[in-house]
PDB file of N, CA and C in Angstrom:
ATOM      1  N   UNK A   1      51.518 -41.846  29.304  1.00  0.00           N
ATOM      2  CA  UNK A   1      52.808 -41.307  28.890  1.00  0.00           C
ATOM      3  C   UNK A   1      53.374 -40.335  29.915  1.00  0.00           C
ATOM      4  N   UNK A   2      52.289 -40.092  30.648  1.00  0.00           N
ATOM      5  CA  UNK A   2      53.127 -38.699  31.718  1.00  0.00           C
ATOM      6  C   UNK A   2      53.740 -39.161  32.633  1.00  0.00           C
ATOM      7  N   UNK A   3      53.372 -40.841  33.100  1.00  0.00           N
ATOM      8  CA  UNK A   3      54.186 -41.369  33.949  1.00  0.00           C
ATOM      9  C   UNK A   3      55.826 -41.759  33.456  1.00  0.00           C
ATOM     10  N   UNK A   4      55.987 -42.074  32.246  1.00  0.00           N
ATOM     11  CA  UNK A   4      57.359 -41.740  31.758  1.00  0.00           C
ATOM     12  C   UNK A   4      58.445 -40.427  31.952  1.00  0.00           C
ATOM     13  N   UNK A   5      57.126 -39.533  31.566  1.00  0.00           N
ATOM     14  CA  UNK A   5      58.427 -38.370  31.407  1.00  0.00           C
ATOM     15  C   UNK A   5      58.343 -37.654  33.050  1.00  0.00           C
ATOM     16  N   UNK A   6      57.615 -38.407  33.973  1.00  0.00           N
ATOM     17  CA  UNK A   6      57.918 -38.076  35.719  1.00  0.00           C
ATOM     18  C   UNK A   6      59.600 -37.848  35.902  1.00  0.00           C
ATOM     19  N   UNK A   7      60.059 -38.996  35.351  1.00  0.00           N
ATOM     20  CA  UNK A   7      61.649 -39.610  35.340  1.00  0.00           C
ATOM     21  C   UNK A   7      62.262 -38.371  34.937  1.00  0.00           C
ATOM     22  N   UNK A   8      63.142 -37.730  35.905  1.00  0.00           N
ATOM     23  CA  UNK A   8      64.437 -37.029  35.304  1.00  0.00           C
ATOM     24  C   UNK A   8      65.527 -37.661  34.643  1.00  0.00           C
ATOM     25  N   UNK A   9      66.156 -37.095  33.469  1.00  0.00           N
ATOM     26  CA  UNK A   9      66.918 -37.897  32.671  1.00  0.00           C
ATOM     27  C   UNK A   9      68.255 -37.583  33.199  1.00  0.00           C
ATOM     28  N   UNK A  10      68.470 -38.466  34.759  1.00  0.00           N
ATOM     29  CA  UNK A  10      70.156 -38.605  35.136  1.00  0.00           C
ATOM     30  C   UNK A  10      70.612 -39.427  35.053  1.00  0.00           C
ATOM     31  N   UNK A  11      71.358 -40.239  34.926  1.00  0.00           N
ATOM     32  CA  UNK A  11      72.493 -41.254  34.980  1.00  0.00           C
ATOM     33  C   UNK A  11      72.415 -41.923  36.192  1.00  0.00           C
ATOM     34  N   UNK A  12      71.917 -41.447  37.487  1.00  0.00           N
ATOM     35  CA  UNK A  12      71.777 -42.073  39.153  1.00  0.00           C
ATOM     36  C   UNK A  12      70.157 -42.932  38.686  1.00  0.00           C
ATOM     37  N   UNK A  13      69.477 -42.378  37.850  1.00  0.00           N
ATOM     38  CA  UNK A  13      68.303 -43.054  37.823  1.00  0.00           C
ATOM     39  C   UNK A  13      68.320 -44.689  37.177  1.00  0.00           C
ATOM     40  N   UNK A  14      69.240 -44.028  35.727  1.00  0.00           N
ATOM     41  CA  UNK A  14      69.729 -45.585  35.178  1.00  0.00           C
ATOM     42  C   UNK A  14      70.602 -46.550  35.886  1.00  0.00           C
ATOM     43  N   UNK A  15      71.455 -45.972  36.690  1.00  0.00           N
ATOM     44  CA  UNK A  15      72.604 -47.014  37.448  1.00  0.00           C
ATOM     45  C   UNK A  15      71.578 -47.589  38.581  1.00  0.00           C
ATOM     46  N   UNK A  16      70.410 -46.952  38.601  1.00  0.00           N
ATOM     47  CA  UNK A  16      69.849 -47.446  40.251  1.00  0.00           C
ATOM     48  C   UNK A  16      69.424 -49.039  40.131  1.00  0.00           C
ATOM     49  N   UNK A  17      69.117 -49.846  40.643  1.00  0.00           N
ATOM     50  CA  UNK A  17      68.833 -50.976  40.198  1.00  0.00           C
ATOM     51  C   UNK A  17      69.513 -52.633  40.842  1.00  0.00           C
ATOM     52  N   UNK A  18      69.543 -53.712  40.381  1.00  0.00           N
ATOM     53  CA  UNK A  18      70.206 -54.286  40.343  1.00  0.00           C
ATOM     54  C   UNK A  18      71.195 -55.047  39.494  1.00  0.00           C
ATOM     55  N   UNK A  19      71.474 -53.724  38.041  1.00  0.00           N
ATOM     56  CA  UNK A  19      72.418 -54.268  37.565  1.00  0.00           C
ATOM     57  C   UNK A  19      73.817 -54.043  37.690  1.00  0.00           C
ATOM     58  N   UNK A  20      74.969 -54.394  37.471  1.00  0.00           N
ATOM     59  CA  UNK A  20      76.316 -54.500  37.429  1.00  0.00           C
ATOM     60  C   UNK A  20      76.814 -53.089  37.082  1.00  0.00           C
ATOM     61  N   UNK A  21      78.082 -52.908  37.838  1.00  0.00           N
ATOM     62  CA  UNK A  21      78.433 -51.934  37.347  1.00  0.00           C
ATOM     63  C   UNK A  21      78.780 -51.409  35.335  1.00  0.00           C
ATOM     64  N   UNK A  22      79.225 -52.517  35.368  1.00  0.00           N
ATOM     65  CA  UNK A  22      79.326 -52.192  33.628  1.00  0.00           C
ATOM     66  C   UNK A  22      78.234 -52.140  33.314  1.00  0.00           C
ATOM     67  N   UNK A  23      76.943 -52.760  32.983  1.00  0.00           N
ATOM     68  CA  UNK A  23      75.947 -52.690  32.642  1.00  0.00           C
ATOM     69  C   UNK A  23      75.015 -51.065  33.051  1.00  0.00           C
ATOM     70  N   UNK A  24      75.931 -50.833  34.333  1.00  0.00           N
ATOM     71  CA  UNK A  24      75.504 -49.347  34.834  1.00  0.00           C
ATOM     72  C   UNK A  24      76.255 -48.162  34.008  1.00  0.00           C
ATOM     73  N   UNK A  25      77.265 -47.968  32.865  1.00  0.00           N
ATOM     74  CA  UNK A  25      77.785 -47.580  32.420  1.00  0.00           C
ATOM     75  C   UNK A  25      77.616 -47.526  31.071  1.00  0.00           C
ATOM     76  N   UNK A  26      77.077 -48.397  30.795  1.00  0.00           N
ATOM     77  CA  UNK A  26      76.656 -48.661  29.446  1.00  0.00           C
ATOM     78  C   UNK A  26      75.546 -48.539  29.693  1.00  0.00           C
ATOM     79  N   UNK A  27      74.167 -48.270  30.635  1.00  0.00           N
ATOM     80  CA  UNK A  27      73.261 -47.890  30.326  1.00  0.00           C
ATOM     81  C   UNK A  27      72.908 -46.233  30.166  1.00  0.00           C
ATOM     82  N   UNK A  28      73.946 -45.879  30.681  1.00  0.00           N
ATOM     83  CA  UNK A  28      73.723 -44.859  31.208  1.00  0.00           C
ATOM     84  C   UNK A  28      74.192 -43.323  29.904  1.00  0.00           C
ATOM     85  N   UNK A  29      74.445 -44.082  28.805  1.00  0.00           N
ATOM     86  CA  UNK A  29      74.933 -43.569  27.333  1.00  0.00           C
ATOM     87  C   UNK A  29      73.303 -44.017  26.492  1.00  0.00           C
ATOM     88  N   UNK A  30      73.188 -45.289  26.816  1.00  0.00           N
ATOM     89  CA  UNK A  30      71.813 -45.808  25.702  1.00  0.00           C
ATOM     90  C   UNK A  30      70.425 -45.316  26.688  1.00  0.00           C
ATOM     91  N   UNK A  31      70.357 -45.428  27.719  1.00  0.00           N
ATOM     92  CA  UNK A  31      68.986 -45.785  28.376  1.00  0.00           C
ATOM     93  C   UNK A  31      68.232 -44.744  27.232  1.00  0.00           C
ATOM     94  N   UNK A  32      68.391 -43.377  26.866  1.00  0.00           N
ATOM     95  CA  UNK A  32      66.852 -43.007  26.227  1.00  0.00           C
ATOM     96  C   UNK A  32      66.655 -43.293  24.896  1.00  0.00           C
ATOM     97  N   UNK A  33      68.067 -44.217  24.586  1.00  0.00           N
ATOM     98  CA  UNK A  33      67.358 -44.730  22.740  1.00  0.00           C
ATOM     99  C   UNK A  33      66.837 -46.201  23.171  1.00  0.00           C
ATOM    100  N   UNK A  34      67.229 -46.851  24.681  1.00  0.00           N
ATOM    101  CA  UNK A  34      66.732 -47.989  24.878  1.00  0.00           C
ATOM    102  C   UNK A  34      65.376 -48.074  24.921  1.00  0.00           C
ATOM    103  N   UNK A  35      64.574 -46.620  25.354  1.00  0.00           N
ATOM    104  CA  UNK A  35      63.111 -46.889  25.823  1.00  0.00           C
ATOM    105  C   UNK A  35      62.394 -47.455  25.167  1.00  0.00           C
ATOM    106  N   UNK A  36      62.291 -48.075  23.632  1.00  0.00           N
ATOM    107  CA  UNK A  36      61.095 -48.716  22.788  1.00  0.00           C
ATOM    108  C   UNK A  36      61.915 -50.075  22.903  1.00  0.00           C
ATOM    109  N   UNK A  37      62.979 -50.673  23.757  1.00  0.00           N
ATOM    110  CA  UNK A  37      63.240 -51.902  23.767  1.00  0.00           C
ATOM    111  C   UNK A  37      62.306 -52.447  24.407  1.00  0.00           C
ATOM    112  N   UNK A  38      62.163 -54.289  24.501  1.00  0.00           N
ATOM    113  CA  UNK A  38      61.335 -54.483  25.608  1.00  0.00           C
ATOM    114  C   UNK A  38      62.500 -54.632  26.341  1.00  0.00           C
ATOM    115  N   UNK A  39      61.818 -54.907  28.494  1.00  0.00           N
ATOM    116  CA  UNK A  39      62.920 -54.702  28.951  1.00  0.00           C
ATOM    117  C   UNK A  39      63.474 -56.188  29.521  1.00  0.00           C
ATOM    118  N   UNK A  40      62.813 -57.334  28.347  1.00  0.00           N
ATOM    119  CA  UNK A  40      63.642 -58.654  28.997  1.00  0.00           C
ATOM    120  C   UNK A  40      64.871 -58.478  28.633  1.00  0.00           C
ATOM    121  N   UNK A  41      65.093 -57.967  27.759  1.00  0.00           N
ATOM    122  CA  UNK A  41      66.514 -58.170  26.918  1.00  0.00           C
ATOM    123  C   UNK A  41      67.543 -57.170  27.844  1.00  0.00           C
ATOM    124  N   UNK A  42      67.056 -56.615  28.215  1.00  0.00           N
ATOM    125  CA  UNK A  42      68.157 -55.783  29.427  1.00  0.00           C
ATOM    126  C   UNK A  42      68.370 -57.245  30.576  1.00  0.00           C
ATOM    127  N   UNK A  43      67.240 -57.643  31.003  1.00  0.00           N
ATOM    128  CA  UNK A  43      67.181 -58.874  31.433  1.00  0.00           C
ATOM    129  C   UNK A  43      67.961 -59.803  31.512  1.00  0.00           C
ATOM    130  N   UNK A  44      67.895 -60.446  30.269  1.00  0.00           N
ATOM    131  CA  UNK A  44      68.434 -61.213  29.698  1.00  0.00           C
ATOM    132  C   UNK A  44      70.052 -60.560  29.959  1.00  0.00           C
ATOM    133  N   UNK A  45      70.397 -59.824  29.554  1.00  0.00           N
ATOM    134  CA  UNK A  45      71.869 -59.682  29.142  1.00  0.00           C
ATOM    135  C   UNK A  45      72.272 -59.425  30.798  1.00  0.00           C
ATOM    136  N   UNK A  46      71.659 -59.451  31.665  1.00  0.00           N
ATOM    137  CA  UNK A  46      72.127 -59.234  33.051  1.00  0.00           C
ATOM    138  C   UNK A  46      72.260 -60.595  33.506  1.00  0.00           C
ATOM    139  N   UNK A  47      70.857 -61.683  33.536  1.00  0.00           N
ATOM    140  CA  UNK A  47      71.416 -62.871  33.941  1.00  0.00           C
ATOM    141  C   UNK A  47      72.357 -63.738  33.081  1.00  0.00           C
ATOM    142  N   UNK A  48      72.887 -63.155  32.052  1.00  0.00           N
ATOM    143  CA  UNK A  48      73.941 -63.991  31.253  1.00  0.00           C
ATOM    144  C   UNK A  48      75.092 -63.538  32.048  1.00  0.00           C
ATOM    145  N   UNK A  49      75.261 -62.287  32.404  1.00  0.00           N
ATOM    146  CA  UNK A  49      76.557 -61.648  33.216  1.00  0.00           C
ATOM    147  C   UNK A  49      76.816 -62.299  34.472  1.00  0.00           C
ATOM    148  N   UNK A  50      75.429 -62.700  34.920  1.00  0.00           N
ATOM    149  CA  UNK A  50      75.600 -63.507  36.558  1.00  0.00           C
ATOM    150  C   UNK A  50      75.855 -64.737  36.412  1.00  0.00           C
ATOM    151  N   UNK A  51      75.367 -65.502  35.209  1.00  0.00           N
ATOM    152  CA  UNK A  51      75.460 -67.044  35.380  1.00  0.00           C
ATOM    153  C   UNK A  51      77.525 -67.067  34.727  1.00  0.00           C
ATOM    154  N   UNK A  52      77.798 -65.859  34.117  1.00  0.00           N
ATOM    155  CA  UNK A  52      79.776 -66.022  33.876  1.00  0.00           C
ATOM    156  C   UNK A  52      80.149 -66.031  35.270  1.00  0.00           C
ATOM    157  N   UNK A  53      79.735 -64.607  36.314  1.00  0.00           N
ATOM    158  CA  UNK A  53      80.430 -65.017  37.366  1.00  0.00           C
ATOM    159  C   UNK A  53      80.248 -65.998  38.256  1.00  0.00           C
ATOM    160  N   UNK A  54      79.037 -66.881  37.957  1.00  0.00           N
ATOM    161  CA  UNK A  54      78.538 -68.183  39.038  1.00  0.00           C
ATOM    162  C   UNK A  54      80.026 -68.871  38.523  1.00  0.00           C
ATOM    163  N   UNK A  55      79.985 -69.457  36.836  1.00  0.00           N
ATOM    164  CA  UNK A  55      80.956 -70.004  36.236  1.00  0.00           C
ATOM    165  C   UNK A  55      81.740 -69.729  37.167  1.00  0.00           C
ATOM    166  N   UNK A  56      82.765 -68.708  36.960  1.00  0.00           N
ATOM    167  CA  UNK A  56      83.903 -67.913  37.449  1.00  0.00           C
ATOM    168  C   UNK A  56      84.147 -68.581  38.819  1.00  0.00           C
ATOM    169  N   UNK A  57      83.711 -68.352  39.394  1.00  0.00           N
ATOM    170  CA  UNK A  57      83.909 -68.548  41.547  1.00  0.00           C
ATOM    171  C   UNK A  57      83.740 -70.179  41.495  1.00  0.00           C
ATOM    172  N   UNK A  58      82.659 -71.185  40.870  1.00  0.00           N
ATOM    173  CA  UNK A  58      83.041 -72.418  40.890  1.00  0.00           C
ATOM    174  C   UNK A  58      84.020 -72.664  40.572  1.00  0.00           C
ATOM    175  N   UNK A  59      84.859 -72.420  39.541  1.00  0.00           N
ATOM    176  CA  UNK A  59      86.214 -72.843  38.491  1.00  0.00           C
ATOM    177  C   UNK A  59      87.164 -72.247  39.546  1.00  0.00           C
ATOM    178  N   UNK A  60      86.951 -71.122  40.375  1.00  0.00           N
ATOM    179  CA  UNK A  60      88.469 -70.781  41.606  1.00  0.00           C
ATOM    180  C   UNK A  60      88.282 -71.716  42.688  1.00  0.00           C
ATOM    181  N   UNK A  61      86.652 -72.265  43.289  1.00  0.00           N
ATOM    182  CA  UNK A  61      86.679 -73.079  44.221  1.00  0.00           C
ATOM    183  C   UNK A  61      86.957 -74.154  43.762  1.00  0.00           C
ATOM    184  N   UNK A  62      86.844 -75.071  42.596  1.00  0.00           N
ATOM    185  CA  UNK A  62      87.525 -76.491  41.925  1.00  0.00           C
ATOM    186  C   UNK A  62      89.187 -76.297  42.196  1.00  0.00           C
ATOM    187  N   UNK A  63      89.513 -74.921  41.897  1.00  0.00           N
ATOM    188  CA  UNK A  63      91.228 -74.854  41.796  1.00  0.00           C
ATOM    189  C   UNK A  63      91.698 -75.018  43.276  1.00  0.00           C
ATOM    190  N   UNK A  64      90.678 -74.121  44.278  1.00  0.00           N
ATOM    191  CA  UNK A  64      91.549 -74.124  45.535  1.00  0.00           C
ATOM    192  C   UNK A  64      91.505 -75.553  46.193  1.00  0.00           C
ATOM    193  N   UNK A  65      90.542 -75.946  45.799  1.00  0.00           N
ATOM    194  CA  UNK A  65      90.527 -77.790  46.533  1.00  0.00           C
ATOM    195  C   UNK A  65      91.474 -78.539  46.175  1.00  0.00           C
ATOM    196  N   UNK A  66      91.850 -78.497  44.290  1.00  0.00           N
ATOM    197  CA  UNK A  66      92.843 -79.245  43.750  1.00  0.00           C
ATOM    198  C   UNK A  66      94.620 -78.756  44.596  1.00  0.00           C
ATOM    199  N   UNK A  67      94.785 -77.483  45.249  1.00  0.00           N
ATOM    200  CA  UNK A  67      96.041 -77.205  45.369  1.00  0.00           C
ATOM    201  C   UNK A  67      95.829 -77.910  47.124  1.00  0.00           C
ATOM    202  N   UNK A  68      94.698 -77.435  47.654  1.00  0.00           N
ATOM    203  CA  UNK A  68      94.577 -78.209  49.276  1.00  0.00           C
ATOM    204  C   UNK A  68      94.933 -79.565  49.277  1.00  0.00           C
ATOM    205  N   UNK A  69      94.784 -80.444  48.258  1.00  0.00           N
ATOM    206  CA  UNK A  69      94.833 -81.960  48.059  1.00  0.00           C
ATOM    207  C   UNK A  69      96.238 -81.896  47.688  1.00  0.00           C
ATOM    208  N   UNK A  70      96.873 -81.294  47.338  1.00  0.00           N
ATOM    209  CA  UNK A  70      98.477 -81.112  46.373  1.00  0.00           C
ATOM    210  C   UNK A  70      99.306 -80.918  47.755  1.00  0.00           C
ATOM    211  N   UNK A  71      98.816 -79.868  48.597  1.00  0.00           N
ATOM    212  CA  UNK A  71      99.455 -79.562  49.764  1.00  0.00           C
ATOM    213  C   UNK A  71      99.370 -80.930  50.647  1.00  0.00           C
ATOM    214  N   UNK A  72      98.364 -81.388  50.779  1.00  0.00           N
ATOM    215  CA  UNK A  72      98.739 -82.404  51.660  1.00  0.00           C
ATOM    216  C   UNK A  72      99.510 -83.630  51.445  1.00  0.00           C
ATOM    217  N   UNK A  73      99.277 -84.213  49.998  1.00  0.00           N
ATOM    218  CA  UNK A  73     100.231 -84.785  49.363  1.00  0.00           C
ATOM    219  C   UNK A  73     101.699 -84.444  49.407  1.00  0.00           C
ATOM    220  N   UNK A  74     101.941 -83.394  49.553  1.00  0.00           N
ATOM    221  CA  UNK A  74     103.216 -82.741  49.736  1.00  0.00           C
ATOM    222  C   UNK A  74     103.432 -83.332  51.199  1.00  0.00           C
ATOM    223  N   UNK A  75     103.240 -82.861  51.948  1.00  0.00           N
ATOM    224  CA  UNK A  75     103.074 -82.578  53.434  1.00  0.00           C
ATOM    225  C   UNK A  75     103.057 -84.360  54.128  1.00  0.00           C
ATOM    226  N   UNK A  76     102.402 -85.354  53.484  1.00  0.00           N
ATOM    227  CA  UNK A  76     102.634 -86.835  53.741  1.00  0.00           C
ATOM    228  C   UNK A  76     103.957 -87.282  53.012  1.00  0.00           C
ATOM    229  N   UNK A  77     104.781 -86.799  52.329  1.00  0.00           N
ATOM    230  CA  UNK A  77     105.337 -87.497  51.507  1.00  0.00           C
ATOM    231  C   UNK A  77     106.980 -87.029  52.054  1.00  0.00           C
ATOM    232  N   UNK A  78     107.049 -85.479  52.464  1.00  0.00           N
ATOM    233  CA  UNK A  78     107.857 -85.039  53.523  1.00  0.00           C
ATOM    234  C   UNK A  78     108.113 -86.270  54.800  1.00  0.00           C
ATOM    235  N   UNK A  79     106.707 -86.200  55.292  1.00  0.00           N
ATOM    236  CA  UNK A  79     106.592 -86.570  56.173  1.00  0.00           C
ATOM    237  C   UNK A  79     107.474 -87.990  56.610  1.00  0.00           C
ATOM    238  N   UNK A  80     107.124 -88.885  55.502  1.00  0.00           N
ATOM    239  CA  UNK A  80     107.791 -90.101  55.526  1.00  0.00           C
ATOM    240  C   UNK A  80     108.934 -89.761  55.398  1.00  0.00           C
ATOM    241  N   UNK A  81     109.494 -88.886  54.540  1.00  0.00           N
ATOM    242  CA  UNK A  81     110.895 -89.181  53.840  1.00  0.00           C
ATOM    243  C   UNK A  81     111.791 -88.454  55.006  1.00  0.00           C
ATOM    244  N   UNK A  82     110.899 -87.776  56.098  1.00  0.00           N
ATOM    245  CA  UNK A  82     111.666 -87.235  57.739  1.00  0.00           C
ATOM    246  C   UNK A  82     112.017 -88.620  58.577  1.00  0.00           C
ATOM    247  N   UNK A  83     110.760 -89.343  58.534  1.00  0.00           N
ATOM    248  CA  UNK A  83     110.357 -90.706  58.941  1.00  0.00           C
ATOM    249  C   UNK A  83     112.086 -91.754  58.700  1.00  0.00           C
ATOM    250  N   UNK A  84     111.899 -91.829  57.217  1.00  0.00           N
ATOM    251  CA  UNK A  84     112.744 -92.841  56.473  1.00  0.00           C
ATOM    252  C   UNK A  84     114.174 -92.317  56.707  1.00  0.00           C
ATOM    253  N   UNK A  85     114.277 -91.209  57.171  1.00  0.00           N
ATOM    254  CA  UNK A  85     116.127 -91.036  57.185  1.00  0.00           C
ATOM    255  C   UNK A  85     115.934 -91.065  58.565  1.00  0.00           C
ATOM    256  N   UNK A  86     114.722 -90.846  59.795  1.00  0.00           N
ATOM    257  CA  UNK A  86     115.734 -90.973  60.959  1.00  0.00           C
ATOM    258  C   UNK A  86     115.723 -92.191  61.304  1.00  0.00           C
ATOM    259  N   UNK A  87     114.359 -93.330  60.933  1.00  0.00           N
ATOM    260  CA  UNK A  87     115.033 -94.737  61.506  1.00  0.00           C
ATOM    261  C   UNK A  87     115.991 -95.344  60.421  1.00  0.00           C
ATOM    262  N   UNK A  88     116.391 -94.805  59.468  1.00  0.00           N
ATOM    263  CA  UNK A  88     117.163 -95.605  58.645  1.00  0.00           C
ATOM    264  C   UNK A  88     119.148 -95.120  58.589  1.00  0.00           C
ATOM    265  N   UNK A  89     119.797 -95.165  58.225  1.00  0.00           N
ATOM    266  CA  UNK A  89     121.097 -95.013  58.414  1.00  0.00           C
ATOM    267  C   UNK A  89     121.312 -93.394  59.051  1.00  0.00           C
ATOM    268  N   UNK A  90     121.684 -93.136  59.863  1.00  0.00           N
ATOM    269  CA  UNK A  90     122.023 -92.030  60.107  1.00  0.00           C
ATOM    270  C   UNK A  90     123.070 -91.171  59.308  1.00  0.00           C
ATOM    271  N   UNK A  91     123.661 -91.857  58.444  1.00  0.00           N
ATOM    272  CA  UNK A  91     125.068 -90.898  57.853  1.00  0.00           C
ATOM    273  C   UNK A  91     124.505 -90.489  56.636  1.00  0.00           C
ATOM    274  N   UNK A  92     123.171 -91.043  56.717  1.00  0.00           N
ATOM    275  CA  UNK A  92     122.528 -90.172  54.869  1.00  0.00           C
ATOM    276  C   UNK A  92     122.276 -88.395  54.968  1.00  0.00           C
ATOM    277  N   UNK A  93     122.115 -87.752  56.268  1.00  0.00           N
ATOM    278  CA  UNK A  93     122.181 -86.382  56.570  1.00  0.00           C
ATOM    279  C   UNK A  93     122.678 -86.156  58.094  1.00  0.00           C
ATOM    280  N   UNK A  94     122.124 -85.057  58.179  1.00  0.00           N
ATOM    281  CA  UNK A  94     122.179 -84.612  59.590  1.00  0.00           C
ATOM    282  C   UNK A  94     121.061 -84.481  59.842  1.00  0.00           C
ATOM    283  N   UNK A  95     120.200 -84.927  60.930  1.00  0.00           N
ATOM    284  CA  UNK A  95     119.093 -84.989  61.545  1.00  0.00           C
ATOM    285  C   UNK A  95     118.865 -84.194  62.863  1.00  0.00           C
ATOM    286  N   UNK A  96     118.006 -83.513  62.590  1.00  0.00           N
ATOM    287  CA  UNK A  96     117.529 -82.581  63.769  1.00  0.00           C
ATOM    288  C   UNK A  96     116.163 -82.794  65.070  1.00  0.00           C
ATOM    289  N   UNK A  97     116.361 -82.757  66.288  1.00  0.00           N
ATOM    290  CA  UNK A  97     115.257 -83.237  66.909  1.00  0.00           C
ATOM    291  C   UNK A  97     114.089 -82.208  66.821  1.00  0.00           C
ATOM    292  N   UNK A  98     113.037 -82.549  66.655  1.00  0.00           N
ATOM    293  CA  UNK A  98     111.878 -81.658  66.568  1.00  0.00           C
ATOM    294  C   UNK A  98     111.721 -80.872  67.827  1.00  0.00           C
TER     295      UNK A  98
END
Protein backbone atom coordinates (compact mmCIF):
# COMPACT_ATOMS: atom_id res chain seq x y z
CA UNK A 1 0.00 0.00 0.00
CA UNK A 2 2.90 2.49 0.52
CA UNK A 3 3.68 2.20 -3.02
CA UNK A 4 0.26 3.86 -3.76
CA UNK A 5 0.28 6.64 -1.55
CA UNK A 6 4.28 7.45 -3.07
CA UNK A 7 1.87 9.25 -5.79
CA UNK A 8 1.19 12.93 -5.12
CA UNK A 9 -2.41 13.66 -5.71
CA UNK A 10 -1.96 16.26 -8.88
CA UNK A 11 -3.80 16.39 -11.90
CA UNK A 12 -0.10 16.33 -14.11
CA UNK A 13 0.12 12.78 -12.63
CA UNK A 14 -3.40 11.70 -13.99
CA UNK A 15 -3.12 13.55 -17.45
CA UNK A 16 0.43 11.86 -17.79
CA UNK A 17 0.01 8.93 -19.96
CA UNK A 18 -1.29 7.99 -23.17
CA UNK A 19 -4.68 9.02 -22.90
CA UNK A 20 -6.64 11.80 -24.82
CA UNK A 21 -7.06 14.95 -23.83
CA UNK A 22 -10.72 14.59 -22.72
CA UNK A 23 -10.13 11.50 -21.08
CA UNK A 24 -7.25 13.71 -19.35
CA UNK A 25 -9.94 15.95 -17.96
CA UNK A 26 -12.22 13.73 -16.88
CA UNK A 27 -9.73 11.84 -15.13
CA UNK A 28 -8.46 14.24 -13.46
CA UNK A 29 -12.02 15.03 -11.26
CA UNK A 30 -12.52 10.92 -10.75
CA UNK A 31 -8.93 9.42 -10.66
CA UNK A 32 -9.12 8.98 -6.57
CA UNK A 33 -12.75 7.50 -6.51
CA UNK A 34 -11.42 5.55 -9.67
CA UNK A 35 -8.69 3.69 -7.59
CA UNK A 36 -10.80 0.34 -6.64
CA UNK A 37 -11.71 0.26 -10.49
CA UNK A 38 -9.88 -2.32 -12.41
CA UNK A 39 -7.80 -0.47 -14.85
CA UNK A 40 -9.04 -2.32 -18.20
CA UNK A 41 -12.02 -0.33 -18.21
CA UNK A 42 -10.05 2.95 -18.32
CA UNK A 43 -8.63 0.81 -21.13
CA UNK A 44 -11.25 -0.07 -22.68
CA UNK A 45 -12.94 3.33 -22.86
CA UNK A 46 -9.60 4.72 -24.44
CA UNK A 47 -9.39 2.18 -27.27
CA UNK A 48 -13.12 2.78 -28.05
CA UNK A 49 -12.07 6.65 -28.40
CA UNK A 50 -9.22 5.58 -30.90
CA UNK A 51 -11.01 3.04 -32.97
CA UNK A 52 -14.03 6.58 -33.51
CA UNK A 53 -11.10 8.51 -34.66
CA UNK A 54 -9.57 5.54 -36.95
CA UNK A 55 -13.51 5.61 -38.16
CA UNK A 56 -13.32 9.40 -38.50
CA UNK A 57 -9.97 9.98 -40.87
CA UNK A 58 -11.07 6.81 -43.09
CA UNK A 59 -14.67 8.40 -43.78
CA UNK A 60 -12.55 12.09 -44.70
CA UNK A 61 -10.04 9.95 -46.82
CA UNK A 62 -13.21 7.98 -48.73
CA UNK A 63 -14.63 11.75 -49.15
CA UNK A 64 -11.40 13.32 -50.47
CA UNK A 65 -10.96 10.55 -53.23
CA UNK A 66 -14.75 10.76 -54.12
CA UNK A 67 -14.34 14.81 -54.81
CA UNK A 68 -10.57 14.01 -56.69
CA UNK A 69 -12.63 11.64 -59.09
CA UNK A 70 -15.54 14.52 -59.36
CA UNK A 71 -12.71 17.00 -60.20
CA UNK A 72 -11.44 15.17 -62.90
CA UNK A 73 -14.67 14.31 -64.33
CA UNK A 74 -15.22 17.91 -64.34
CA UNK A 75 -11.95 18.77 -65.86
CA UNK A 76 -12.51 15.92 -69.01
CA UNK A 77 -15.82 17.04 -69.74
CA UNK A 78 -14.66 20.92 -69.98
CA UNK A 79 -12.18 19.65 -71.77
CA UNK A 80 -14.13 18.26 -74.70
CA UNK A 81 -16.78 20.78 -74.67
CA UNK A 82 -13.33 23.46 -75.35
CA UNK A 83 -12.53 20.64 -77.92
CA UNK A 84 -16.25 20.57 -79.51
CA UNK A 85 -16.76 24.40 -80.04
CA UNK A 86 -13.34 25.03 -81.55
CA UNK A 87 -13.45 22.34 -84.32
CA UNK A 88 -17.08 22.75 -84.65
CA UNK A 89 -18.94 26.04 -85.92
CA UNK A 90 -17.20 28.95 -84.88
CA UNK A 91 -20.25 31.42 -84.39
CA UNK A 92 -21.47 29.24 -81.29
CA UNK A 93 -18.94 31.68 -79.05
CA UNK A 94 -15.93 33.46 -79.10
CA UNK A 95 -12.94 31.36 -78.85
CA UNK A 96 -9.74 32.16 -77.33
CA UNK A 97 -6.17 30.77 -78.22
CA UNK A 98 -4.53 29.09 -75.30
Amino acid sequence: MDGVRELPPTPVKACSGTLALSECRWNTKLTWRLRGLPVYTVIVRFWQQQQQQQQQQQQQQQQQQQQQQQQQQHYITLHYMLHSTRSGNPSQGPTRGS
